[in-house]
C-alpha atoms as a PDB file:
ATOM      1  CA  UNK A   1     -29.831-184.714 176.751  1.00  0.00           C
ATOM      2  CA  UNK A   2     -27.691-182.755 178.996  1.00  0.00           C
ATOM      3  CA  UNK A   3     -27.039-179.658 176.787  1.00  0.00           C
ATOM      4  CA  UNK A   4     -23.688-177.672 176.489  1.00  0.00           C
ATOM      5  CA  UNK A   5     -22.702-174.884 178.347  1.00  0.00           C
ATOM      6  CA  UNK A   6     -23.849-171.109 178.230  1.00  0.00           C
ATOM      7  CA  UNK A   7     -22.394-167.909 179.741  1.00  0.00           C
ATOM      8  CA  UNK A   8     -23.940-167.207 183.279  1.00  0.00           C
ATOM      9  CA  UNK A   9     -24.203-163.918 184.180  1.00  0.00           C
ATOM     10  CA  UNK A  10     -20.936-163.645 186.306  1.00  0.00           C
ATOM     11  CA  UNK A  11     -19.305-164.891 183.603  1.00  0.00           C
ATOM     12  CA  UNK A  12     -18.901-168.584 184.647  1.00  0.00           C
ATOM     13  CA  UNK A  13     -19.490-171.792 182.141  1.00  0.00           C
ATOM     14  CA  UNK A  14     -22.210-173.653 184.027  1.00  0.00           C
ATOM     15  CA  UNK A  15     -23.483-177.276 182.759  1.00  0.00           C
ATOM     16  CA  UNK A  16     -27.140-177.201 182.269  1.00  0.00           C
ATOM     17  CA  UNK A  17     -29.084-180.290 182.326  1.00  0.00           C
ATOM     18  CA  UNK A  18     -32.286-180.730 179.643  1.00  0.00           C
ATOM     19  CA  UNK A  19     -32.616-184.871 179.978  1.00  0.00           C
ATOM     20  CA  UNK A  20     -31.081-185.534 183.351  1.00  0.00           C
ATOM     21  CA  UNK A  21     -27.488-187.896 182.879  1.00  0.00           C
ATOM     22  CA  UNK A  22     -27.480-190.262 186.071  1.00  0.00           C
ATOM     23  CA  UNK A  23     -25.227-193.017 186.624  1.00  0.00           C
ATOM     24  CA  UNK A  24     -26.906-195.168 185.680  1.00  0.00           C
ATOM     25  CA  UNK A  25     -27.985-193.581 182.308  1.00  0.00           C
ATOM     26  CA  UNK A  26     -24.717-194.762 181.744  1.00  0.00           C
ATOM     27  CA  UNK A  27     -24.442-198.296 182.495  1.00  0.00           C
ATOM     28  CA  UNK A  28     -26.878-199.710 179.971  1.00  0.00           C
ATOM     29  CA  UNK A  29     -25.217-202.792 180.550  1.00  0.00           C
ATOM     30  CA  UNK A  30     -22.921-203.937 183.416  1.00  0.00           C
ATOM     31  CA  UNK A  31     -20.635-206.230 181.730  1.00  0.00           C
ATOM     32  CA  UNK A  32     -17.427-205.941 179.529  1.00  0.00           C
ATOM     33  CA  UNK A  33     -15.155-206.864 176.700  1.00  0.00           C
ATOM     34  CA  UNK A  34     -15.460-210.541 177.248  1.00  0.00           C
ATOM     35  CA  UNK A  35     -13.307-211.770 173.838  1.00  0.00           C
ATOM     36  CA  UNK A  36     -10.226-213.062 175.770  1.00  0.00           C
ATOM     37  CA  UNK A  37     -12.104-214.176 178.875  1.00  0.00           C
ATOM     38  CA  UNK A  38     -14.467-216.260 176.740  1.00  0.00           C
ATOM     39  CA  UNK A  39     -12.071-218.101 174.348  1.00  0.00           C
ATOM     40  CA  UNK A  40      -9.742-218.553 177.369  1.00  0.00           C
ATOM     41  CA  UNK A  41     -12.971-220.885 179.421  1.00  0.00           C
ATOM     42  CA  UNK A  42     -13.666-222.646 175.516  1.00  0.00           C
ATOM     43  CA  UNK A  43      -9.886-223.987 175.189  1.00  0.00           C
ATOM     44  CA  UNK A  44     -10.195-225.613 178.440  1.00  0.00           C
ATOM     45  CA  UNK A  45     -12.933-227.558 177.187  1.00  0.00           C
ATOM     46  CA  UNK A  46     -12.749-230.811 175.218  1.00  0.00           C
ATOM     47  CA  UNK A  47     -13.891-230.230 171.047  1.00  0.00           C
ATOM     48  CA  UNK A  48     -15.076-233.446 170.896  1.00  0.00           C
ATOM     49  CA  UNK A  49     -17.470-233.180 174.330  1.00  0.00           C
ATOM     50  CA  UNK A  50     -18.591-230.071 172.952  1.00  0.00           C
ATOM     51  CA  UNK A  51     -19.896-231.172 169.848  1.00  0.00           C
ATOM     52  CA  UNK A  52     -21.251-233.829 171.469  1.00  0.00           C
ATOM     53  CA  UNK A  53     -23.364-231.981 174.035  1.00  0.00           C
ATOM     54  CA  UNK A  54     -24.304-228.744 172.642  1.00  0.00           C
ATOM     55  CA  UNK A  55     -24.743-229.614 168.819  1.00  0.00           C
ATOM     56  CA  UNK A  56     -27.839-226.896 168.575  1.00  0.00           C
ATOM     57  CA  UNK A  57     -25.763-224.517 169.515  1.00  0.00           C
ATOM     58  CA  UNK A  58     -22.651-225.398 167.328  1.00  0.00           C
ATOM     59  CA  UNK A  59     -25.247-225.592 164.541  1.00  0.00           C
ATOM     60  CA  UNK A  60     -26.555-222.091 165.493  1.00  0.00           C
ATOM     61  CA  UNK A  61     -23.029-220.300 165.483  1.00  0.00           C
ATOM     62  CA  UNK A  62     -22.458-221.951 161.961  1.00  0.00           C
ATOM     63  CA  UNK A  63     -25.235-220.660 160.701  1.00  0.00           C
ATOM     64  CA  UNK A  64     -24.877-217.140 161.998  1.00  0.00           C
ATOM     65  CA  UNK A  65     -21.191-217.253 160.970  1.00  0.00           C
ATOM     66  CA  UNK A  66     -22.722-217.598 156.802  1.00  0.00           C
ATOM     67  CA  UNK A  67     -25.302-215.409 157.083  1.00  0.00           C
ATOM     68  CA  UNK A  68     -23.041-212.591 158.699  1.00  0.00           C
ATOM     69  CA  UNK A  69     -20.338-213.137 155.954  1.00  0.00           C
ATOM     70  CA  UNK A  70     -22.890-211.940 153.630  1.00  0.00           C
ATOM     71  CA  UNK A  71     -25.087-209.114 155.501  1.00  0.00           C
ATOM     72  CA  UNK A  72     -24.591-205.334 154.741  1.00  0.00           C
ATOM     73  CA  UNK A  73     -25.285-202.451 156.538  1.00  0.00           C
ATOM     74  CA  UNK A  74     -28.110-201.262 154.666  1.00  0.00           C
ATOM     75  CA  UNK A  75     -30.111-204.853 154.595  1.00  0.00           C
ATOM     76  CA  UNK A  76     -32.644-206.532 156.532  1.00  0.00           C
ATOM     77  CA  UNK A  77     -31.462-207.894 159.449  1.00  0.00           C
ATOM     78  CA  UNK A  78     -31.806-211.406 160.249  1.00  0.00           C
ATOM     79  CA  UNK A  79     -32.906-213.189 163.499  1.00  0.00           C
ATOM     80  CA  UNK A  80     -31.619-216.432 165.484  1.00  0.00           C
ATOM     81  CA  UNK A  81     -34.234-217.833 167.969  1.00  0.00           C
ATOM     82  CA  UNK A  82     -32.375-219.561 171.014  1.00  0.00           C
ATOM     83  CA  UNK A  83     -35.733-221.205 172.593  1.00  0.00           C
ATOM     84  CA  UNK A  84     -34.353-224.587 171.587  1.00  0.00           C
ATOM     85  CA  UNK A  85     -30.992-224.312 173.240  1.00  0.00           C
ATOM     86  CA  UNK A  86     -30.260-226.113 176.706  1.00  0.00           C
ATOM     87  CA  UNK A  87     -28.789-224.315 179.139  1.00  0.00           C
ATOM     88  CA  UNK A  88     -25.318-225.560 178.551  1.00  0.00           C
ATOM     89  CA  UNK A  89     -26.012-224.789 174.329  1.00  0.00           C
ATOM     90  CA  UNK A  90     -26.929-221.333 175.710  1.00  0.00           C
ATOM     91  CA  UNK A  91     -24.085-220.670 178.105  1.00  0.00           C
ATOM     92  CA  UNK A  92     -21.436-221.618 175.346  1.00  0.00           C
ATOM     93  CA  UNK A  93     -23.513-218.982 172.932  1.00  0.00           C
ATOM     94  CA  UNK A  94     -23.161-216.444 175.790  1.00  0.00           C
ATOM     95  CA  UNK A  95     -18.918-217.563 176.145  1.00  0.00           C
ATOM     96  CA  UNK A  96     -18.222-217.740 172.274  1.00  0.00           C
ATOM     97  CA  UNK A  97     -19.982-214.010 171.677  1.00  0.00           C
ATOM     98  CA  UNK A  98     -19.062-212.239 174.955  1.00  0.00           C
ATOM     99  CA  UNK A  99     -20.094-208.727 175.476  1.00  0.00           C
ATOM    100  CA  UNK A 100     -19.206-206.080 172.890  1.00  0.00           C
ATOM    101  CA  UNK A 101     -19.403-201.786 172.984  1.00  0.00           C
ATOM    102  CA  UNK A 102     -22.984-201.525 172.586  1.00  0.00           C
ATOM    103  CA  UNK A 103     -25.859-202.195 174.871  1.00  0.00           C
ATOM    104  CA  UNK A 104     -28.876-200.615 175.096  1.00  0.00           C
ATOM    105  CA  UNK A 105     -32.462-201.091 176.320  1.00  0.00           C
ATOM    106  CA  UNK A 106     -36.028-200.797 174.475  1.00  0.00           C
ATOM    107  CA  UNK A 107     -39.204-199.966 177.007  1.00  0.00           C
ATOM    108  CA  UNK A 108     -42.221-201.460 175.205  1.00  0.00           C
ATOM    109  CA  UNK A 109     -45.427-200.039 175.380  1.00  0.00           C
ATOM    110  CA  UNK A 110     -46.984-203.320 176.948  1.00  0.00           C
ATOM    111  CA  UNK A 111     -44.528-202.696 179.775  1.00  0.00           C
ATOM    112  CA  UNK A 112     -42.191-205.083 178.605  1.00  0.00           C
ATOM    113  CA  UNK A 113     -38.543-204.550 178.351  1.00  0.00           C
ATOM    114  CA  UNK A 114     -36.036-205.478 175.250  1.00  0.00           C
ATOM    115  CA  UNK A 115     -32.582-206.061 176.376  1.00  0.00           C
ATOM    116  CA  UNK A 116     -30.099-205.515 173.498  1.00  0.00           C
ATOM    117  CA  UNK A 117     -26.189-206.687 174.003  1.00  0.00           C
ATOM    118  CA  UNK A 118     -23.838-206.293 170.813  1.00  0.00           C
ATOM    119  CA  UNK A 119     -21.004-209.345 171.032  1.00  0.00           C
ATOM    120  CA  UNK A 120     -17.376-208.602 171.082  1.00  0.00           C
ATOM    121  CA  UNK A 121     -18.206-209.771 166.673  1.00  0.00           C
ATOM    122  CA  UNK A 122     -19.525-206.864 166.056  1.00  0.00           C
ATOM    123  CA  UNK A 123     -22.845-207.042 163.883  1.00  0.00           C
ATOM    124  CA  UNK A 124     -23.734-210.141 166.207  1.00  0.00           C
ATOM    125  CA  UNK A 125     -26.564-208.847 169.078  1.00  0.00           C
ATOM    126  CA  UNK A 126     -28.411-210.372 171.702  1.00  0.00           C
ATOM    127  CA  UNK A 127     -31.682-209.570 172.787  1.00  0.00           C
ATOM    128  CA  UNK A 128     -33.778-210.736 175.490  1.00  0.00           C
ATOM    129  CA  UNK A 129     -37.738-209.922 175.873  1.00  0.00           C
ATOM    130  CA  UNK A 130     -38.335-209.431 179.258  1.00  0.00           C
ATOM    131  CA  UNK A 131     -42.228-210.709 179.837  1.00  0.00           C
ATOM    132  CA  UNK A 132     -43.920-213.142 181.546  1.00  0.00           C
ATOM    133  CA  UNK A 133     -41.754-216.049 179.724  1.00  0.00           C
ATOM    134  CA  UNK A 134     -38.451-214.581 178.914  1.00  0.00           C
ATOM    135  CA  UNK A 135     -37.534-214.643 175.400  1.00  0.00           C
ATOM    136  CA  UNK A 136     -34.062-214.570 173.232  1.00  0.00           C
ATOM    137  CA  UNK A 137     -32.923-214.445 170.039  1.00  0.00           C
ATOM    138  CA  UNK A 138     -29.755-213.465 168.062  1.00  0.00           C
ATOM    139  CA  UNK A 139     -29.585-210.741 165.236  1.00  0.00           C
ATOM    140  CA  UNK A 140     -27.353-210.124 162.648  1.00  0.00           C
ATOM    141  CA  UNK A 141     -27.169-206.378 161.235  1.00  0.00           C
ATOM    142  CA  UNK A 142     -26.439-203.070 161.570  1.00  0.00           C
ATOM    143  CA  UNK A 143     -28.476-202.299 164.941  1.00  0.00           C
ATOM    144  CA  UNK A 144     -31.328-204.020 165.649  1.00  0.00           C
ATOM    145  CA  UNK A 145     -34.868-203.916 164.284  1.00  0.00           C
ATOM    146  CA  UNK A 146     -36.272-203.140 167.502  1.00  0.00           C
ATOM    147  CA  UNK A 147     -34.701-199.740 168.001  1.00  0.00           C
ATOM    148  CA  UNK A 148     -35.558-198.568 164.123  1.00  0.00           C
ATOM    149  CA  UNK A 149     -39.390-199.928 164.898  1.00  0.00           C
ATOM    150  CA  UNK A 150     -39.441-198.467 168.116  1.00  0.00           C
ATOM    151  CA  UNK A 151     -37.569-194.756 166.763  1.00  0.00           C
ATOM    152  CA  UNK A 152     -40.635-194.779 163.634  1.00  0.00           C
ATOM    153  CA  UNK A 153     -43.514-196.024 166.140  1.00  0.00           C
ATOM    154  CA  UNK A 154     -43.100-194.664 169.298  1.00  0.00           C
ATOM    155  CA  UNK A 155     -42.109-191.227 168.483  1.00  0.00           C
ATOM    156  CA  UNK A 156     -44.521-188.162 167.283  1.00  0.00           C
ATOM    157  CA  UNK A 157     -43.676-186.861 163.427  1.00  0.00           C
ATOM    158  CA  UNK A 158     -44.429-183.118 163.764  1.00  0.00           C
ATOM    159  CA  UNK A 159     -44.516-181.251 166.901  1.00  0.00           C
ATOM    160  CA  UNK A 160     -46.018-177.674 168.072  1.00  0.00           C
ATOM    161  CA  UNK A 161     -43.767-174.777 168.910  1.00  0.00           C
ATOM    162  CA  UNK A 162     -45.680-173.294 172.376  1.00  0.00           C
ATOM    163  CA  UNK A 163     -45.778-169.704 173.564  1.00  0.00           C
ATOM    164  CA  UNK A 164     -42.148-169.347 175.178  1.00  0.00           C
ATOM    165  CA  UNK A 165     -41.612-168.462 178.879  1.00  0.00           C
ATOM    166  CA  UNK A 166     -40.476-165.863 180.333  1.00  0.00           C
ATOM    167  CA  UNK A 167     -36.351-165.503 180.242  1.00  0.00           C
ATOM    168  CA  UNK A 168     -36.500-167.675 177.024  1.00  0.00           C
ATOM    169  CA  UNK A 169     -32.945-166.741 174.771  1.00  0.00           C
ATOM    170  CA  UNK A 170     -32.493-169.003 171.836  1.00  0.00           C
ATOM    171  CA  UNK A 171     -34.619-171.418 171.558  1.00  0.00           C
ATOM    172  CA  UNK A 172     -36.620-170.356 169.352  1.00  0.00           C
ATOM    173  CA  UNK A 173     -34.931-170.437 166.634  1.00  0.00           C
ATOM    174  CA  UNK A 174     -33.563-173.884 167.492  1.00  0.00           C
ATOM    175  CA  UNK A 175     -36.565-175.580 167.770  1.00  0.00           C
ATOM    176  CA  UNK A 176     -37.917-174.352 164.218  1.00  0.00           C
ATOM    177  CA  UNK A 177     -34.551-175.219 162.891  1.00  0.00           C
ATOM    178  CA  UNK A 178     -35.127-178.783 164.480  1.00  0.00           C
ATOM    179  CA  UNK A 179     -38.855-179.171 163.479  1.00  0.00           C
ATOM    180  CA  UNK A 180     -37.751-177.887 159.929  1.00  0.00           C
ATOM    181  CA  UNK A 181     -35.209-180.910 159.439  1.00  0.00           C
ATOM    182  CA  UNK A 182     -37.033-183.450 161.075  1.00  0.00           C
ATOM    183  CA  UNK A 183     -39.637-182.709 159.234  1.00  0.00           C
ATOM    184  CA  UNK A 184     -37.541-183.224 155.858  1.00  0.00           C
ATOM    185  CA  UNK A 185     -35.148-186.071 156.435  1.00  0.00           C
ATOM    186  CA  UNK A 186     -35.577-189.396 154.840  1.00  0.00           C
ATOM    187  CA  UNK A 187     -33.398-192.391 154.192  1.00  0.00           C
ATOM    188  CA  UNK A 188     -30.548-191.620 152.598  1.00  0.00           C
ATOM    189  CA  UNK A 189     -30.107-188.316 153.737  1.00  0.00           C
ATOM    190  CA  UNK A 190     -26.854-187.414 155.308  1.00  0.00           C
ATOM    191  CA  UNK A 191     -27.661-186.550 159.309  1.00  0.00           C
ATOM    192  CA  UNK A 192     -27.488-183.233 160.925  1.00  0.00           C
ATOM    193  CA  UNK A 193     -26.627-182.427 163.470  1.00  0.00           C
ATOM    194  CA  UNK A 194     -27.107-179.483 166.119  1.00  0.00           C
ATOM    195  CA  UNK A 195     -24.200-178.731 168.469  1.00  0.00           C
ATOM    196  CA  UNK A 196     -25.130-177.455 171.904  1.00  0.00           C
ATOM    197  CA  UNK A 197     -21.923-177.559 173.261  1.00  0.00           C
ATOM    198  CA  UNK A 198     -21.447-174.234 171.294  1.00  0.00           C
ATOM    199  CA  UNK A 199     -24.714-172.777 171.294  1.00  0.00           C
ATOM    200  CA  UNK A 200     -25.370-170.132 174.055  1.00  0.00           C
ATOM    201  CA  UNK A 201     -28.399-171.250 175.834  1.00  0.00           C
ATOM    202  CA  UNK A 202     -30.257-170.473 179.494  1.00  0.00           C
ATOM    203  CA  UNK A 203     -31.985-173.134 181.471  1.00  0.00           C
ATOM    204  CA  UNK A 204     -35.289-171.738 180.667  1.00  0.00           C
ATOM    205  CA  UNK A 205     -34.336-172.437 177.063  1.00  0.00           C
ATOM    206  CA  UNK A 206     -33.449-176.042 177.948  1.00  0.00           C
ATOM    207  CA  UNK A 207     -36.241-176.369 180.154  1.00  0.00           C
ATOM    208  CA  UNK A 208     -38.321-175.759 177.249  1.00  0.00           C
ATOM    209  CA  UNK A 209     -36.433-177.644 174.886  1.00  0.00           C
ATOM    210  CA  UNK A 210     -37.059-180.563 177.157  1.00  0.00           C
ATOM    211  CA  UNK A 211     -40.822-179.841 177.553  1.00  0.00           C
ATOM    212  CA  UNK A 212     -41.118-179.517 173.403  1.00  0.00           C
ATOM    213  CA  UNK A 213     -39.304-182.338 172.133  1.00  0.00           C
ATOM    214  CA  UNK A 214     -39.721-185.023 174.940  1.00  0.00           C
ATOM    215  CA  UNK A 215     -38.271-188.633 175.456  1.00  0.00           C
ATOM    216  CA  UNK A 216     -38.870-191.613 173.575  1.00  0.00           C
ATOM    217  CA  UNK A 217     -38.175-195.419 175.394  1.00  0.00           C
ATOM    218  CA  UNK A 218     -34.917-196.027 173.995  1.00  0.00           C
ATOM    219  CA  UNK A 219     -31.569-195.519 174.759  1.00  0.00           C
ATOM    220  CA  UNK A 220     -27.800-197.242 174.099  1.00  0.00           C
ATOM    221  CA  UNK A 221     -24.288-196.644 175.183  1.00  0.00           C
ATOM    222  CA  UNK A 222     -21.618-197.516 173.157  1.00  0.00           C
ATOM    223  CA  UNK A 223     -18.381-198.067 175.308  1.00  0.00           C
ATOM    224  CA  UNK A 224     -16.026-197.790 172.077  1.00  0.00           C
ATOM    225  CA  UNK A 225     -13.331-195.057 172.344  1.00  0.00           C
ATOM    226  CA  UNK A 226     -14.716-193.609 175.221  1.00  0.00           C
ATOM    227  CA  UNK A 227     -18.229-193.458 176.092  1.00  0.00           C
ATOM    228  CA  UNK A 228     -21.432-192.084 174.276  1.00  0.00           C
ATOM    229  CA  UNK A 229     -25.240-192.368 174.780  1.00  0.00           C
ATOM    230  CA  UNK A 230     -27.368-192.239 172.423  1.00  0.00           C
ATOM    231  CA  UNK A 231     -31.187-191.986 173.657  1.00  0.00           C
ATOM    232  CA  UNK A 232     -34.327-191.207 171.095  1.00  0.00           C
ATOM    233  CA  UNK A 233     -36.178-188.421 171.691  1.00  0.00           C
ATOM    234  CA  UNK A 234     -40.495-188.010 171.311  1.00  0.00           C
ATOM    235  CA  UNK A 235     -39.511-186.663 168.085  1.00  0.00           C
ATOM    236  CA  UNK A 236     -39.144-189.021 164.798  1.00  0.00           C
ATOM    237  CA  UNK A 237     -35.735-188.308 164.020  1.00  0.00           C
ATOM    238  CA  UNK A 238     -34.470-186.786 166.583  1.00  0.00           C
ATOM    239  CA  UNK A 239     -31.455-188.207 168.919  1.00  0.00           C
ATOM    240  CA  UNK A 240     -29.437-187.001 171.619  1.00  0.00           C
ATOM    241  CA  UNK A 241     -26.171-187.819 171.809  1.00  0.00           C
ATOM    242  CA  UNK A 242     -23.656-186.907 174.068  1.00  0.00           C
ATOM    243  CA  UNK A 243     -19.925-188.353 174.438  1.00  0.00           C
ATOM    244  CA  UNK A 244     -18.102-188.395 177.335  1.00  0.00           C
ATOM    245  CA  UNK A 245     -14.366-188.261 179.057  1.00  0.00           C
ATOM    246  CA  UNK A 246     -12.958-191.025 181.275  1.00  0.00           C
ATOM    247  CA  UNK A 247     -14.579-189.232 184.273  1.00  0.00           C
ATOM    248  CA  UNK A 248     -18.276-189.479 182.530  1.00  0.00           C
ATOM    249  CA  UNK A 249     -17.700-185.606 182.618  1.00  0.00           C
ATOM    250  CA  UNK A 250     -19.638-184.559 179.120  1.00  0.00           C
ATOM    251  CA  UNK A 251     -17.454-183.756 176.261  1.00  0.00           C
ATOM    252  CA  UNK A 252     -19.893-183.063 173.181  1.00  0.00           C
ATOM    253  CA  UNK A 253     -23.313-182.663 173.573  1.00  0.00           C
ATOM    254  CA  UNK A 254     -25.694-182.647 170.209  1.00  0.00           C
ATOM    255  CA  UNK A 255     -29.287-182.853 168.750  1.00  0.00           C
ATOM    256  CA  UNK A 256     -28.730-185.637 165.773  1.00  0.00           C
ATOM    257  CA  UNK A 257     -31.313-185.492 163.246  1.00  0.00           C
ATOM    258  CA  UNK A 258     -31.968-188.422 161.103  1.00  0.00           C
ATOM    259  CA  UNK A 259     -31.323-192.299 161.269  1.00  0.00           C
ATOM    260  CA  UNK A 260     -30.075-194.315 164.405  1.00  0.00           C
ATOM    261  CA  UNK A 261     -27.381-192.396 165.096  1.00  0.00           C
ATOM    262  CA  UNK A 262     -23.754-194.073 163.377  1.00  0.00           C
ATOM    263  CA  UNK A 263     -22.063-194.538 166.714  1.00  0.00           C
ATOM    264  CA  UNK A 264     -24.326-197.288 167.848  1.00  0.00           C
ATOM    265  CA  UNK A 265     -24.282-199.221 163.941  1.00  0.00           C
ATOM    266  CA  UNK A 266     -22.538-202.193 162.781  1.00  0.00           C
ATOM    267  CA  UNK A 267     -20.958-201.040 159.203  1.00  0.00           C
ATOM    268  CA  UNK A 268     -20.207-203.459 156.365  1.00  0.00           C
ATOM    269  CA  UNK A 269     -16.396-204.192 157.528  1.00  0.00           C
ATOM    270  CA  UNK A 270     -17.692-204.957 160.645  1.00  0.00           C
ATOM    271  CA  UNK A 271     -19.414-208.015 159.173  1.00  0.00           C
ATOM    272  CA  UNK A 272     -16.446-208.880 157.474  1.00  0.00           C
ATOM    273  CA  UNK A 273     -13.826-209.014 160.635  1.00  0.00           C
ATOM    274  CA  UNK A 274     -16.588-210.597 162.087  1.00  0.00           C
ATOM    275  CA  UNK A 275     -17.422-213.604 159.711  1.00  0.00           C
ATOM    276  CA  UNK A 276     -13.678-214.490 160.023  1.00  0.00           C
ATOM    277  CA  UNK A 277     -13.412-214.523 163.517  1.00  0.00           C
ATOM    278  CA  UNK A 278     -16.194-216.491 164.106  1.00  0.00           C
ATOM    279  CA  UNK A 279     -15.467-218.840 161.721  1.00  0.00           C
ATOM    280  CA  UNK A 280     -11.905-219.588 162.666  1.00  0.00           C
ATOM    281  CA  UNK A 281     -13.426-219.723 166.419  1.00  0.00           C
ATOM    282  CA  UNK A 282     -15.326-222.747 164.997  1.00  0.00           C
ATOM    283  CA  UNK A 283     -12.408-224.250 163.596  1.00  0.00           C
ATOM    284  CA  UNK A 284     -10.805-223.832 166.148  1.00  0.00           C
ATOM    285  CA  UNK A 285     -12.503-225.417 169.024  1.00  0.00           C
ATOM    286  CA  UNK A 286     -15.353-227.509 167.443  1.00  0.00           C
ATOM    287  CA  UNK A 287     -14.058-229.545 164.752  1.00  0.00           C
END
């Protein structure tokens, strides 16, 4: 979390960093919008040869195309294993879904890491488990189970408010404010949502925000209208997210409390454009 701005003592607005924003905090993933691209490389091909050679995968997408025609936002999500595609069945997967606005990674507490690509059809994500035998899958919902298991199990439900140091302003009264509706939110709740952009605060406040709430191992970028990062903090939750301007300069900086945060989620129309594009990209170049 790279927190707002406060008034320096000459009078100057000064950033002030909490969770430091590198560049490549902001390249979760290095690819793009692949939508054109990918249906361009699929109308070169032959339908016929297609269906002939990668029938798993034509299988797959016509599966995932039902299931996502019925999914909601709110509902389970539901899982594609790829472990018995070829390579070609797995490079048409990869041309037909492209690369969406939201990637992300998950850092496992075995050391492992969980990829996580959203397709251009958004409610359609790949993952990738990266261990000793790489694993994939597809999953169709709102975000992925991985970063709501990861947000409840890797993250501490309470924390301790510590004796401040010295040169300590606001923070304070932040953190009980924080700890208070952590502490209280459950699903269904509407999120809150703390605004540091506008909130007068020194670096030794940040410093100690930083120290009291922590990190957690997750973090996504969506790559929508502009750019914002979303990244879990130790505290069940509790998200930062920040958005930022064409130069990656930051724009709005805020504490989220509550769910995974709506920027990075799927939502029901998304399913529904989705389902019909998919579908007629079926029709289209496999029967």
């Amino acid at each position: 979390m790279k927190a707002g701005f406060w008034t320096a003592p000459e009078g100057a607005a000064q950033p002030i960093n909490v969770f430091a924003i590198g560049e490549e905090s902001l390249n979760a993933s290095n690819g793009s919008l692949a939508a054109a691209g990918a249906l361009a490389k699929l109308a070169e091909l032959d339908s016929a040869e297609l269906a002939k050679s990668c029938p798993n995968a034509i299988e797959l997408l016509s599966m995932v195309a039902a299931v996502i025609a019925s999914q909601k936002a709110d509902a389970p999500t539901q899982l594609f294993r790829l472990g018995n595609l070829n390579d070609l069945e797995r490079k048409l997967i990869a041309d037909v879904l492209g690369e969406g606005e939201v990637a992300g990674v998950v850092a496992l507490p075995d050391g492992s890491l969980m990829q996580i690509q959203e397709s251009v059809l958004a409610g359609i994500w790949r993952l990738r488990l990266e261990t000793g035998a790489n694993h994939e899958y597809l999953e169709v919902g709102a975000v992925p189970e991985i970063v709501k298991r990861a947000a409840a199990d890797l993250t501490a439900s309470d924390f301790e408010i510590g004796q401040t140091p010295e040169g300590a302003m606001n923070v304070l009264p932040v953190l009980a404010e924080l700890r208070e509706r952590a502490l209280a939110w459950r699903p269904g709740i509407r999120s809150q949502i703390i605004n540091f952009t506008l909130l007068p605060m020194s670096p030794v406040d940040m410093g100690f925000l930083r120290e009291t709430i922590g990190n957690a191992p997750i973090q996504l970028v969506s790559r929508g209208y502009g750019t914002c990062r979303v990244q879990s903090t130790g505290i069940r939750n509790v998200w930062s997210v920040q958005f930022f301007n064409a130069m990656d300069t930051i724009i709005l900086d805020t504490l989220e409390v509550g769910g995974v945060p709506r920027v990075a989620l799927a939502a029901d129309e998304d399913f529904e454009d989705s389902a019909e594009r998919l579908q007629e990209i079926i029709e289209a170049y496999f029967k």
